[in-house]
C-alpha atoms as a PDB file:
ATOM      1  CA  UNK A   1       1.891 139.126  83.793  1.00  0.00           C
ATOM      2  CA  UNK A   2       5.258 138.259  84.298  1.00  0.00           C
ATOM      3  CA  UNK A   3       8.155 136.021  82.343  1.00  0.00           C
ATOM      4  CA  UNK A   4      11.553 134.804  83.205  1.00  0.00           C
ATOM      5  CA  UNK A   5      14.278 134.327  81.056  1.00  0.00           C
ATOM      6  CA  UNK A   6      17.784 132.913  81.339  1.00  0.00           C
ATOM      7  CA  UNK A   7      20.956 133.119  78.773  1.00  0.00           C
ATOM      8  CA  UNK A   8      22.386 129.622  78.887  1.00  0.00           C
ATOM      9  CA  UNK A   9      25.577 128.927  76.938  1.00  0.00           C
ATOM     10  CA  UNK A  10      26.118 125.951  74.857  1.00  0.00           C
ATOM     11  CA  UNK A  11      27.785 124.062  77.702  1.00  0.00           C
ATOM     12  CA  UNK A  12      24.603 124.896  79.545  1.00  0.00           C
ATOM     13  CA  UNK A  13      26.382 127.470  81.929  1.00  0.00           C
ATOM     14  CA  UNK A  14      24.237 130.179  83.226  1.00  0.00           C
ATOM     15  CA  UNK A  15      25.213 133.883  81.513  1.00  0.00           C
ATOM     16  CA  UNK A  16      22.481 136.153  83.060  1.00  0.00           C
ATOM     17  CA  UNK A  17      19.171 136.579  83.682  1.00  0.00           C
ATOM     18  CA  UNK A  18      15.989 139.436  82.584  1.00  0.00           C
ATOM     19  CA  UNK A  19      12.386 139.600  83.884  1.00  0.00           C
ATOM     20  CA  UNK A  20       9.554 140.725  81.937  1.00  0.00           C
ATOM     21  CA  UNK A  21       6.272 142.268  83.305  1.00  0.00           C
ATOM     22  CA  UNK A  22       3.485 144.173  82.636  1.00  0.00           C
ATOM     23  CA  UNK A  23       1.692 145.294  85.843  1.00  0.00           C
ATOM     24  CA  UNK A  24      -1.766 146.678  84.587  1.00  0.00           C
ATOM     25  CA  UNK A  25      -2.447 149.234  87.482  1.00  0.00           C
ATOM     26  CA  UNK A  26       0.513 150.919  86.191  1.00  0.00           C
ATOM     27  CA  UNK A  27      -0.972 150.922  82.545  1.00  0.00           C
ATOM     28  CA  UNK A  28      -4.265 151.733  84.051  1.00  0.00           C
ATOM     29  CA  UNK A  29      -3.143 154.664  86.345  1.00  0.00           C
ATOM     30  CA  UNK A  30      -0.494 156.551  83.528  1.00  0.00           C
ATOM     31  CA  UNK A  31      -2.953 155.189  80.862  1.00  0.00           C
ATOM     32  CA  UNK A  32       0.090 154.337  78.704  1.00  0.00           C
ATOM     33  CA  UNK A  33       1.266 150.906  77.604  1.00  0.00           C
ATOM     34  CA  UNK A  34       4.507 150.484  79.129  1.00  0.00           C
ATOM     35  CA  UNK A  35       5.734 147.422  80.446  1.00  0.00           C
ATOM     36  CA  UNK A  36       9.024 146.624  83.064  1.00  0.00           C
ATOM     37  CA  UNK A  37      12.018 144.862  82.928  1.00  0.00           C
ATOM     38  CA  UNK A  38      14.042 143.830  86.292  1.00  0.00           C
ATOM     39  CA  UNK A  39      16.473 141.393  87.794  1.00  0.00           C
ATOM     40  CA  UNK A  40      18.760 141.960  85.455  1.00  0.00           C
ATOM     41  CA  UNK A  41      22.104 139.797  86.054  1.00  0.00           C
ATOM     42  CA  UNK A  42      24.807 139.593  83.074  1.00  0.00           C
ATOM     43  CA  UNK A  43      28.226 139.115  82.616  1.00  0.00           C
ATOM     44  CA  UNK A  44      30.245 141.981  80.833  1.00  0.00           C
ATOM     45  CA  UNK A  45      29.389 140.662  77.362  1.00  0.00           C
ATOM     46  CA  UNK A  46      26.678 142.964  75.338  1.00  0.00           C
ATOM     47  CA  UNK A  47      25.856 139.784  73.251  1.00  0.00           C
ATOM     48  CA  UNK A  48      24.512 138.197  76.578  1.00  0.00           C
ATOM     49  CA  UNK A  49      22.699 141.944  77.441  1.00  0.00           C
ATOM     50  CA  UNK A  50      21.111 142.587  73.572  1.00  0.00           C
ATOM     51  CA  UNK A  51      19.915 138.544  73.876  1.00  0.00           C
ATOM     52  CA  UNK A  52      18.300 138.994  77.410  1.00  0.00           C
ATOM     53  CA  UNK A  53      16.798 142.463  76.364  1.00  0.00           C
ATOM     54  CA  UNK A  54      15.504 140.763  73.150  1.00  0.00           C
ATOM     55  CA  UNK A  55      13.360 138.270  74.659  1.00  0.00           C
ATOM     56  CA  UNK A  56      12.216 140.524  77.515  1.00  0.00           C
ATOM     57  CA  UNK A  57      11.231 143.261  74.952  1.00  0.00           C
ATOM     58  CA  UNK A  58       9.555 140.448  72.625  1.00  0.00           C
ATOM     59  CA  UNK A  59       7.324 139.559  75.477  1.00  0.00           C
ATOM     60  CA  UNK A  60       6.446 143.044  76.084  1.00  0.00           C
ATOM     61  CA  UNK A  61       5.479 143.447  72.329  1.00  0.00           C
ATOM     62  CA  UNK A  62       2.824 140.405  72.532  1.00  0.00           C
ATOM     63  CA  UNK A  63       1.438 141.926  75.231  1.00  0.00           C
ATOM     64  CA  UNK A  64       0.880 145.386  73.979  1.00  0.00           C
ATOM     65  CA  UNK A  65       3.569 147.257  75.051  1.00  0.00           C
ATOM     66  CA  UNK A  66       5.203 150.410  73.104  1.00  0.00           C
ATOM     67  CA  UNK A  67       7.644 150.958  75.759  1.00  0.00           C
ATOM     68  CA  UNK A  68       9.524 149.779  78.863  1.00  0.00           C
ATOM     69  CA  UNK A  69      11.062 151.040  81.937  1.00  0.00           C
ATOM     70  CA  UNK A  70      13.670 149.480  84.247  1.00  0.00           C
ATOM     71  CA  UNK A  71      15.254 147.954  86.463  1.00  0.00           C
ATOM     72  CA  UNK A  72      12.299 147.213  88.626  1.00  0.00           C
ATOM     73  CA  UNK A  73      12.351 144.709  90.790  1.00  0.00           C
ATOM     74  CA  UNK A  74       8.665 144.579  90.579  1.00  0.00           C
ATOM     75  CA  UNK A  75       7.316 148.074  91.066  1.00  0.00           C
ATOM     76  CA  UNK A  76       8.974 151.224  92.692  1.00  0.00           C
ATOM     77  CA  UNK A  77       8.000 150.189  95.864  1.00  0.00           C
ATOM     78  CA  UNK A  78      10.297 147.022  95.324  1.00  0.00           C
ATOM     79  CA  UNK A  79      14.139 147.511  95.054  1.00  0.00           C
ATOM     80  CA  UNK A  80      14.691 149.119  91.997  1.00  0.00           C
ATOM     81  CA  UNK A  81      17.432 151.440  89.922  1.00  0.00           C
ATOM     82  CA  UNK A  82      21.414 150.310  88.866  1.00  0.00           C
ATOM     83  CA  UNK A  83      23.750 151.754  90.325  1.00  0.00           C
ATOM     84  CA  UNK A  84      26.249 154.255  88.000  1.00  0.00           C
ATOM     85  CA  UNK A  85      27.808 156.057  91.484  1.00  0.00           C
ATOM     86  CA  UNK A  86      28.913 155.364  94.684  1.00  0.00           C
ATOM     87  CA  UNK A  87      30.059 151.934  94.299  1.00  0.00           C
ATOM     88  CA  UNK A  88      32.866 152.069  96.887  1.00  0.00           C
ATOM     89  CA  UNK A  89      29.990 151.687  99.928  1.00  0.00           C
ATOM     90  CA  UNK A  90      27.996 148.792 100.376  1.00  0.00           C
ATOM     91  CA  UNK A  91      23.999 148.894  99.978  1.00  0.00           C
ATOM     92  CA  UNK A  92      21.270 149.682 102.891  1.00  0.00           C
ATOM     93  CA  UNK A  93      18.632 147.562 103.111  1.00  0.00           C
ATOM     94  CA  UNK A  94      16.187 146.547 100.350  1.00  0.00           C
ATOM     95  CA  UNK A  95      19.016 148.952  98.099  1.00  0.00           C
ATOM     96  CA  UNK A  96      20.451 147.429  94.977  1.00  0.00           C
ATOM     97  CA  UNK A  97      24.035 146.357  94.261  1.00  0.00           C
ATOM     98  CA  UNK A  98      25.861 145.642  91.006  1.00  0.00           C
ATOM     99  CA  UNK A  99      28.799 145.756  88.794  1.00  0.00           C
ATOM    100  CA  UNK A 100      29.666 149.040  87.723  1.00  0.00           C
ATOM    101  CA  UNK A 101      29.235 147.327  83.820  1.00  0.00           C
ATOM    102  CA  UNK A 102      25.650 147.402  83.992  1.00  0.00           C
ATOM    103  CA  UNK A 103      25.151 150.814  82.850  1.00  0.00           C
ATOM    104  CA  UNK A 104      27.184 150.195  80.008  1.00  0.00           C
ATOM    105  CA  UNK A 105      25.404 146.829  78.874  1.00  0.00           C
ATOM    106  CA  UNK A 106      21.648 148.933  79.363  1.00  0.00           C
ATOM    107  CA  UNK A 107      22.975 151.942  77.270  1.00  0.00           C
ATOM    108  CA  UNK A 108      24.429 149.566  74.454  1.00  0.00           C
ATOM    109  CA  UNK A 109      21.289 147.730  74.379  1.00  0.00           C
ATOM    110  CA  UNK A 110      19.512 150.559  73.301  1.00  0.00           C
ATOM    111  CA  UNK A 111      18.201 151.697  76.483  1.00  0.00           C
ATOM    112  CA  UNK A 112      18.682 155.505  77.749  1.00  0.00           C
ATOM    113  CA  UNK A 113      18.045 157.400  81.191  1.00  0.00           C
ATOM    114  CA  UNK A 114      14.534 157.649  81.993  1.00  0.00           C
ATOM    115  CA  UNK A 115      15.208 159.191  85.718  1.00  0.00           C
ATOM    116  CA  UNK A 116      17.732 159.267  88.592  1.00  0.00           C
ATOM    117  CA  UNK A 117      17.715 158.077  92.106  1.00  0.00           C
ATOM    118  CA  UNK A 118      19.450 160.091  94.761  1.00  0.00           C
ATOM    119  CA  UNK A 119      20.417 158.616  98.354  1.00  0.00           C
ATOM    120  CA  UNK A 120      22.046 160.512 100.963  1.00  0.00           C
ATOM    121  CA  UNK A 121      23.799 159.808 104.198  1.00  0.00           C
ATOM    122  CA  UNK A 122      25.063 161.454 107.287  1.00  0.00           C
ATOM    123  CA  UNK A 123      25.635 161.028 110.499  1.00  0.00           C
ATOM    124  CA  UNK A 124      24.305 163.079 113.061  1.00  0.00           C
ATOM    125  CA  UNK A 125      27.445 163.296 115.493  1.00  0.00           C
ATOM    126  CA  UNK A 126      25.151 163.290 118.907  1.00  0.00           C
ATOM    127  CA  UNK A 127      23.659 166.990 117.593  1.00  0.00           C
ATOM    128  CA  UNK A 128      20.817 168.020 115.522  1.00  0.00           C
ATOM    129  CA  UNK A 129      21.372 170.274 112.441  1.00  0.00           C
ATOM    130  CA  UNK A 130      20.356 173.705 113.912  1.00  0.00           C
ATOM    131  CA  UNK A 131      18.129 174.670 111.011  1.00  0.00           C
ATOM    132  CA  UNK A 132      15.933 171.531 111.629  1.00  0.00           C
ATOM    133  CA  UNK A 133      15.903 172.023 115.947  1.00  0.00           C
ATOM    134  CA  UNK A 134      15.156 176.054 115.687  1.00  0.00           C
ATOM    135  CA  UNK A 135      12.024 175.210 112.885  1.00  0.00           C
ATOM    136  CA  UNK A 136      11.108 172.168 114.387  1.00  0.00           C
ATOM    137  CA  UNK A 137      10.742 173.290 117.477  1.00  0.00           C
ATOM    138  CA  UNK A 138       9.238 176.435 116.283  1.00  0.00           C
ATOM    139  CA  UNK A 139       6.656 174.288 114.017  1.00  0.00           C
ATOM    140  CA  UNK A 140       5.499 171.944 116.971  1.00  0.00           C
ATOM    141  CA  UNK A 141       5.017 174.681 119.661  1.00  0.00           C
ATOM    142  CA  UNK A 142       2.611 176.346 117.567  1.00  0.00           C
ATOM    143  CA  UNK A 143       0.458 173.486 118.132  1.00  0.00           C
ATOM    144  CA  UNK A 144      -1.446 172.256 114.796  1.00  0.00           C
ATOM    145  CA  UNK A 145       0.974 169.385 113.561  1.00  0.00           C
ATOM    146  CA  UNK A 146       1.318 166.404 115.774  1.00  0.00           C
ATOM    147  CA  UNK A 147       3.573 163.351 115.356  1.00  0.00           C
ATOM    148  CA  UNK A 148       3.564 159.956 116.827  1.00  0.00           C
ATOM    149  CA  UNK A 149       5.130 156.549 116.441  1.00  0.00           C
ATOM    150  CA  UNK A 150       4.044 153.408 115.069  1.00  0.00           C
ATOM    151  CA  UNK A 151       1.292 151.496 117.292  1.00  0.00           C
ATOM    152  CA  UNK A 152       2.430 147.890 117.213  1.00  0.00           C
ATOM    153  CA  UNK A 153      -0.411 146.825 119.166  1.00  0.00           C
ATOM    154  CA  UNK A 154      -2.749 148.263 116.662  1.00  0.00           C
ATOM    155  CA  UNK A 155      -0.752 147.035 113.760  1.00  0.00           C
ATOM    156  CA  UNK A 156      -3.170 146.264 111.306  1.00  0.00           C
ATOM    157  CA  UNK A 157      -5.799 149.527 111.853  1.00  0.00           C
ATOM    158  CA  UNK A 158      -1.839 150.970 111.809  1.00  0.00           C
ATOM    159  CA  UNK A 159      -1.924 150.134 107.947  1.00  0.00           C
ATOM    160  CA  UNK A 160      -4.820 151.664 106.989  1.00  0.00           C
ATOM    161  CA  UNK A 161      -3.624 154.989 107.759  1.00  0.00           C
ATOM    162  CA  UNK A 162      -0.485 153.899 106.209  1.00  0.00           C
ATOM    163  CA  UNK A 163      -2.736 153.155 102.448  1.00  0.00           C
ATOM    164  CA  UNK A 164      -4.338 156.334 102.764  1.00  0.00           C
ATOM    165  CA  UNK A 165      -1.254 158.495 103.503  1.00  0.00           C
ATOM    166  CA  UNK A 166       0.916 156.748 100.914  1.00  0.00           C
ATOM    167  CA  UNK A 167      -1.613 156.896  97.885  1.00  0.00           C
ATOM    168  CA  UNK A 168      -2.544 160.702  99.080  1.00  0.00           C
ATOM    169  CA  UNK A 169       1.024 161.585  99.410  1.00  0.00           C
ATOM    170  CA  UNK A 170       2.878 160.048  96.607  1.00  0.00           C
ATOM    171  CA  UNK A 171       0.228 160.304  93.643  1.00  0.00           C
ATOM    172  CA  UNK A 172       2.056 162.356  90.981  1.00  0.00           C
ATOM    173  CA  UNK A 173       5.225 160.794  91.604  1.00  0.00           C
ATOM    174  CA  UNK A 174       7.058 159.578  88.673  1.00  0.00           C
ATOM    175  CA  UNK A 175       6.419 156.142  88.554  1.00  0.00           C
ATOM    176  CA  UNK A 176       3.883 155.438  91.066  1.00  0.00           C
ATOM    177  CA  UNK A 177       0.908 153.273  91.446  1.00  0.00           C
ATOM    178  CA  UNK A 178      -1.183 153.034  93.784  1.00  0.00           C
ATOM    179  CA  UNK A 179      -1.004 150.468  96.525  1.00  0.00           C
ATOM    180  CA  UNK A 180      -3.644 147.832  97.122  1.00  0.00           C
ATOM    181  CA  UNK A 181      -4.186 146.119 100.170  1.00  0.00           C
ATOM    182  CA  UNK A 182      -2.654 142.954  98.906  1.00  0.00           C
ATOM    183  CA  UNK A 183       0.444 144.413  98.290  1.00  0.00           C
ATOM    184  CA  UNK A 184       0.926 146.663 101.516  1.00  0.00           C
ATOM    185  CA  UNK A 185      -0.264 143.098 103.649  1.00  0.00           C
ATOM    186  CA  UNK A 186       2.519 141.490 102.044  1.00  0.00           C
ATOM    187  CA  UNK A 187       5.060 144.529 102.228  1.00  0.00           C
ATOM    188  CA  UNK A 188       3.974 144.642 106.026  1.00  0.00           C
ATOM    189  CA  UNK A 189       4.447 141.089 106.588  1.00  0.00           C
ATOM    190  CA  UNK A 190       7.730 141.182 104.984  1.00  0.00           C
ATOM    191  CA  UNK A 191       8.526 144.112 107.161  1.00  0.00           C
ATOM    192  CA  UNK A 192       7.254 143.274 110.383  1.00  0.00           C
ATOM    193  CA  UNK A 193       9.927 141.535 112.402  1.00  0.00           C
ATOM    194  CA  UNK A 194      12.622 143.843 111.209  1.00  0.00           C
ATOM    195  CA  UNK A 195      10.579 147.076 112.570  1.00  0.00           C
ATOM    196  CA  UNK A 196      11.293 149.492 114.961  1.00  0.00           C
ATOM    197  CA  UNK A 197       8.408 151.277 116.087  1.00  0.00           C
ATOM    198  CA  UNK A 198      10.128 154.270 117.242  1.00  0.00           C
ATOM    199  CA  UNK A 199      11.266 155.562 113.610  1.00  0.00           C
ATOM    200  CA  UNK A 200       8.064 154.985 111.947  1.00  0.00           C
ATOM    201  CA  UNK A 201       6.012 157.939 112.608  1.00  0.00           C
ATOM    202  CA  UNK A 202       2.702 159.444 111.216  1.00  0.00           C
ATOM    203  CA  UNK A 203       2.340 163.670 111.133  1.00  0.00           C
ATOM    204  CA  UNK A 204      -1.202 164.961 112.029  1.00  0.00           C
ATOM    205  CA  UNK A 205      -2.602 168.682 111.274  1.00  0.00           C
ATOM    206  CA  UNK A 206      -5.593 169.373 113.280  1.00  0.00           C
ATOM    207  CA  UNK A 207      -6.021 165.675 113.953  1.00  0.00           C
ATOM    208  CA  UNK A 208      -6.185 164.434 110.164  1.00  0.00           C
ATOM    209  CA  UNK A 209      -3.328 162.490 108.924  1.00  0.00           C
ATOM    210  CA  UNK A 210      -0.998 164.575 107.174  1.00  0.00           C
ATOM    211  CA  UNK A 211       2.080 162.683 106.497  1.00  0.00           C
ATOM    212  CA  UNK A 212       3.998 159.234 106.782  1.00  0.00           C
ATOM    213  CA  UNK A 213       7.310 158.558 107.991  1.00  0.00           C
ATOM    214  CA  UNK A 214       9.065 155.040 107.318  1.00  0.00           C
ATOM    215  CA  UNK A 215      12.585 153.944 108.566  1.00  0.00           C
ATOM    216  CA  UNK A 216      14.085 150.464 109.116  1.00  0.00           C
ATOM    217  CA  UNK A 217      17.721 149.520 110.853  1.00  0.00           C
ATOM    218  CA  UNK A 218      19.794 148.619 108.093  1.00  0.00           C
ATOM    219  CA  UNK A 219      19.677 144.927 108.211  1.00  0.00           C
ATOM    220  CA  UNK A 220      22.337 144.674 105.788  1.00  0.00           C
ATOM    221  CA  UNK A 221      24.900 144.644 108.439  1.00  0.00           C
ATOM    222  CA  UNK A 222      23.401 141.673 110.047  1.00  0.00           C
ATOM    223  CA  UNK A 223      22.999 139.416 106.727  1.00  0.00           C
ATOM    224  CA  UNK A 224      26.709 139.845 105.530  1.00  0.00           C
ATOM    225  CA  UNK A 225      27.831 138.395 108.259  1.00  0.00           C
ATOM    226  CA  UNK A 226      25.526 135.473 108.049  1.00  0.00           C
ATOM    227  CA  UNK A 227      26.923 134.844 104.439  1.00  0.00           C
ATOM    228  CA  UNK A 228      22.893 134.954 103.328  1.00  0.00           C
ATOM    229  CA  UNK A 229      22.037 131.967 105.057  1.00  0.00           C
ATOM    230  CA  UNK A 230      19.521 131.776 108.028  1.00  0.00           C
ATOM    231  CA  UNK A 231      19.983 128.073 109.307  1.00  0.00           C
ATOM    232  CA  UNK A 232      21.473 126.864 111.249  1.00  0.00           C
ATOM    233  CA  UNK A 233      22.434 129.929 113.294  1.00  0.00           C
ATOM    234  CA  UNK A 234      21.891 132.938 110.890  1.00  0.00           C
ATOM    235  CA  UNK A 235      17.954 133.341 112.107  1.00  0.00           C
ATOM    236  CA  UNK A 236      19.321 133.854 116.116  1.00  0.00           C
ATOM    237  CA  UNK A 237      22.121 136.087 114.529  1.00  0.00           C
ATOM    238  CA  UNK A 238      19.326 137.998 112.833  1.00  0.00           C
ATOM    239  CA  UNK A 239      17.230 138.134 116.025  1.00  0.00           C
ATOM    240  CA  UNK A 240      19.674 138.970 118.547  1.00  0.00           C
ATOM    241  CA  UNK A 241      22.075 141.287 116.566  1.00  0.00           C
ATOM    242  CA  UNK A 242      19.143 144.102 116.159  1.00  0.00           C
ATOM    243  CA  UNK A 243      20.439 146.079 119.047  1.00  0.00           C
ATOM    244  CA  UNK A 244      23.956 146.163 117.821  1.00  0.00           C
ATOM    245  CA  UNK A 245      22.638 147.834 114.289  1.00  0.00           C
ATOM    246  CA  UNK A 246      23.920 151.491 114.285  1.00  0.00           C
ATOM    247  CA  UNK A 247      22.212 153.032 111.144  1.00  0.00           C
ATOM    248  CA  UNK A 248      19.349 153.106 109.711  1.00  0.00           C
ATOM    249  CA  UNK A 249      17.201 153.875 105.839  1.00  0.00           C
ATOM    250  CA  UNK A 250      15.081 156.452 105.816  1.00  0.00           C
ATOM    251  CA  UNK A 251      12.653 154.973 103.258  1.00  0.00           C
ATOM    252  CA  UNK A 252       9.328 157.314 103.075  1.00  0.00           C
ATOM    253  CA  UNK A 253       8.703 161.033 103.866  1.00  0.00           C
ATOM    254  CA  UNK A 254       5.763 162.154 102.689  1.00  0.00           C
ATOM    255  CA  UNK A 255       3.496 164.689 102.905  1.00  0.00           C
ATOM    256  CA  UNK A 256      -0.629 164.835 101.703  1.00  0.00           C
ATOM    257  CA  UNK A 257      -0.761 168.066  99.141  1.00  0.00           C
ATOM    258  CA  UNK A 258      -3.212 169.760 101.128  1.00  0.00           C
ATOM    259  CA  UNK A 259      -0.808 169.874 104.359  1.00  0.00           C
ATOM    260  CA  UNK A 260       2.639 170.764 102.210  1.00  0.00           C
ATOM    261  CA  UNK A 261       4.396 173.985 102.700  1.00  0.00           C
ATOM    262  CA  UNK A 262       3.601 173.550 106.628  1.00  0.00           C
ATOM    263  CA  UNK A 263       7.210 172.105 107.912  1.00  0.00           C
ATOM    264  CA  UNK A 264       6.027 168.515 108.185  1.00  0.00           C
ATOM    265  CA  UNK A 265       9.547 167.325 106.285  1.00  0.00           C
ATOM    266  CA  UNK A 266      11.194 169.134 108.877  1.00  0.00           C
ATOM    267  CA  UNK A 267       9.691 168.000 111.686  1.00  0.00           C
ATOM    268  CA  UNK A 268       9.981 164.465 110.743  1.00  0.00           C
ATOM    269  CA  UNK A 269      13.778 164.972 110.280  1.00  0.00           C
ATOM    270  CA  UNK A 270      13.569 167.040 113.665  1.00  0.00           C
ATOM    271  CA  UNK A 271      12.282 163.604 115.427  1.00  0.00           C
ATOM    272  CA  UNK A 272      14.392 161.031 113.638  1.00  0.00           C
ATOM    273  CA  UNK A 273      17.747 162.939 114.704  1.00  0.00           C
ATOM    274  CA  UNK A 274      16.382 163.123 118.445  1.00  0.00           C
ATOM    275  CA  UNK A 275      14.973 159.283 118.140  1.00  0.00           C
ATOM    276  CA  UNK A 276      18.229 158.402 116.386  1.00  0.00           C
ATOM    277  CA  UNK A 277      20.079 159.870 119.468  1.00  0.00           C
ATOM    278  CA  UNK A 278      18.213 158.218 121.731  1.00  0.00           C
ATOM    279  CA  UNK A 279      18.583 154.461 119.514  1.00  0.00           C
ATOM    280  CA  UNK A 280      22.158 154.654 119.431  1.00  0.00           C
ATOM    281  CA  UNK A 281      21.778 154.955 115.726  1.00  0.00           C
ATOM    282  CA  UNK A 282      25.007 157.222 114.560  1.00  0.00           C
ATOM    283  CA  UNK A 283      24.142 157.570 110.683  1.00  0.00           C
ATOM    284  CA  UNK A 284      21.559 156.761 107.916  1.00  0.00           C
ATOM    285  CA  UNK A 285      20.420 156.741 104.530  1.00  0.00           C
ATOM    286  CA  UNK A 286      17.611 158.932 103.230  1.00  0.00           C
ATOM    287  CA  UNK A 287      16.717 156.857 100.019  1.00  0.00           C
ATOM    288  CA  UNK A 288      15.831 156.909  97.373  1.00  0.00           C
ATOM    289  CA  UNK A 289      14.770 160.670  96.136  1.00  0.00           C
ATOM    290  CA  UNK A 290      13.500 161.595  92.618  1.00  0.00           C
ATOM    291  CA  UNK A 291      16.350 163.895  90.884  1.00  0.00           C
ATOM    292  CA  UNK A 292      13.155 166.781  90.433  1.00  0.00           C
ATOM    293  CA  UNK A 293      11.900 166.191  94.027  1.00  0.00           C
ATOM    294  CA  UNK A 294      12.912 169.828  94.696  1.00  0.00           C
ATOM    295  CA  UNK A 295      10.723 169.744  97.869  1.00  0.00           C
ATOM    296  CA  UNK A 296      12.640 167.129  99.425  1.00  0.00           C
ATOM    297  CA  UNK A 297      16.309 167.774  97.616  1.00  0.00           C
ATOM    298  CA  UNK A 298      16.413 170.899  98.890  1.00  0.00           C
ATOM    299  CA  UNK A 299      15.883 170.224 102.850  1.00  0.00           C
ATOM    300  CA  UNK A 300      18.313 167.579 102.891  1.00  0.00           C
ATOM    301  CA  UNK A 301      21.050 168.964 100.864  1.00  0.00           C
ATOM    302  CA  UNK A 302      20.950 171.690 103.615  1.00  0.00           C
ATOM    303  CA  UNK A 303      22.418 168.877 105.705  1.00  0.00           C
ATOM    304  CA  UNK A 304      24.013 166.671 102.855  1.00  0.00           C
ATOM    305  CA  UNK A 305      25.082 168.694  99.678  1.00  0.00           C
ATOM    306  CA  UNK A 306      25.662 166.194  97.666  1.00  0.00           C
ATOM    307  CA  UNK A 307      24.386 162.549  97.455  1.00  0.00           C
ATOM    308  CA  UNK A 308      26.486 160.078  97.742  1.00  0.00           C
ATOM    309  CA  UNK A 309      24.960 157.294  95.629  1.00  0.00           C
ATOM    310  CA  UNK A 310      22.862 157.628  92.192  1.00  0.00           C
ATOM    311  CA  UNK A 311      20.602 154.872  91.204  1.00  0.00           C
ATOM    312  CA  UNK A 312      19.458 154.832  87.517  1.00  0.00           C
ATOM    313  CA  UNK A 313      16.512 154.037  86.180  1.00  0.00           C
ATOM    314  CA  UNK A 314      15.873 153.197  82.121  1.00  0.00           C
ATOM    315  CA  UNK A 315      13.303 153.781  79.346  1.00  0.00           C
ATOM    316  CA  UNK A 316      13.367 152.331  75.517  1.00  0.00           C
ATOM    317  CA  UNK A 317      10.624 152.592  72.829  1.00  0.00           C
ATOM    318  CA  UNK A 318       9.569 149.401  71.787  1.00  0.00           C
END
């Protein structure tokens, strides 16, 4: 269930803009009414915000909603967060952007922080960290965990194992919901032409899938210089600028709970660096990362200390 709402002033100019939604495999799953808000646009004017949040949260209300959580853009597999750090860098792929005001607006509409989004980045500098080479290596020579890249030939048996891994893997995640096949044939559709096989990559343990890897060249350097238009020329630009892309997103690492604790994270970052290398891919993004994802935190602030961007995400009582 879903609603759209625009502020219009009374010269009929366009202030900003809310959604409302209530996705009911998220109640279902947390068995809690709470609905979403996303695409949030305003201009720095909290009568605009509180009038946008009103109607959103009045929707909600009809529908049975006590609470709401937001920005997302629609679920946390969709772009999602504001940003309140790390505004002087432009986004990655399928990563939000906004004015720095936003926070400010949320908070004054009555909104407060619900959880943070951490994204890293480095670049590798043509060497692997030598924490991740000595265990990696270490981890694959004794023999039980295996890793291999996408099959694009077997694409859609490919996504099965995908479903499986992702709703295994990511179940007590703040936030998530499991993934139907609807939504992972659209994702993969979406996703398809901008792939590169070679950074997608699946862990096995004894030959069961263990754990899912997902990166993407960061398109995002393509599209600004199209000006976000693909015709006439921008689709060819789109097409024949992959190879000059030199970073990438890490997207998904994840592990199924049975196979954690076993160096699967590591290996995974052991393969992207040498597949990086091998790309020409200098740098990338590892996002976004719960704040209390200590598993994951931990590993890559051994490379990164800090992150470099926080993403925000919101919860009010309704």
């Amino acid at each position: 269930m879903v609603r759209l709402f625009l502020a219009k002033s009374e010269r009929g100019e366009t202030l900003g803009r809310i959604c409302a939604h209530v996705d009911r495999n998220y109640v279902r799953f947390h068995n809690e009414a709470t609905g979403q808000f996303g695409f949030f646009d305003s201009m720095d004017d909290p009568d605009v915000a509180r009038a946008l949040f009103g109607a959103a949260e009045r929707f909600l209300r009809d529908q049975g909603m006590t609470s709401v959580i937001g920005p997302l853009n629609f679920t946390t597999n969709d772009e999602l967060g504001v940003l309140v750090r790390g505004f002087g860098e432009p986004p990655f792929i399928m990563m939000n952007y906004n004015h720095p005001y936003y926070d400010r607006l949320i908070r004054e509409s009555g909104y407060g922080k619900a959880k943070d989004l951490y994204a890293y980045y480095g670049e590798h500098g043509g060497k692997y960290p030598d924490f991740i080479r000595r265990m990696g290596d270490r981890i694959l020579k004794a023999g039980r965990i295996t890793v291999r890249e996408l099959d694009m030939k077997r694409f859609r048996q490919e996504l099965r194992i995908v479903k499986s891994i992702y709703n295994a893997a990511w179940e007590r995640n703040w936030g998530f919901v499991p993934m139907t096949d609807e939504e992972i044939d659209h994702l993969a559709g979406n996703l398809k032409p901008l792939v590169d096989p070679s950074i997608i990559m699946f862990a096995y343990v004894d030959g069961k899938p263990a754990g899912l890897f997902i990166a993407l060249p960061d398109y995002n350097l393509l599209l600004r210089g199209m000006g976000g238009k693909l015709l006439p020329f921008g689709f060819l630009k789109l097409l024949t600028g992959k190879r000059k892309i030199h970073r990438i997103r890490v997207m998904t690492l994840g592990v199924v709970p049975e196979f954690r604790n076993m160096g699967i994270e590591t290996v995974f970052l052991r393969e992207v660096y040498r597949k990086s290398m091998a790309r020409g891919y200098i740098g990338g993004e590892f996002s976004w990362i719960l704040e209390d994802n200590e598993a994951i935190n931990r590993v890559i602030r051994r490379i990164q200390p800090e992150p470099y961007k926080v993403y925000r995400i919101y919860g009010k009582a309704l």
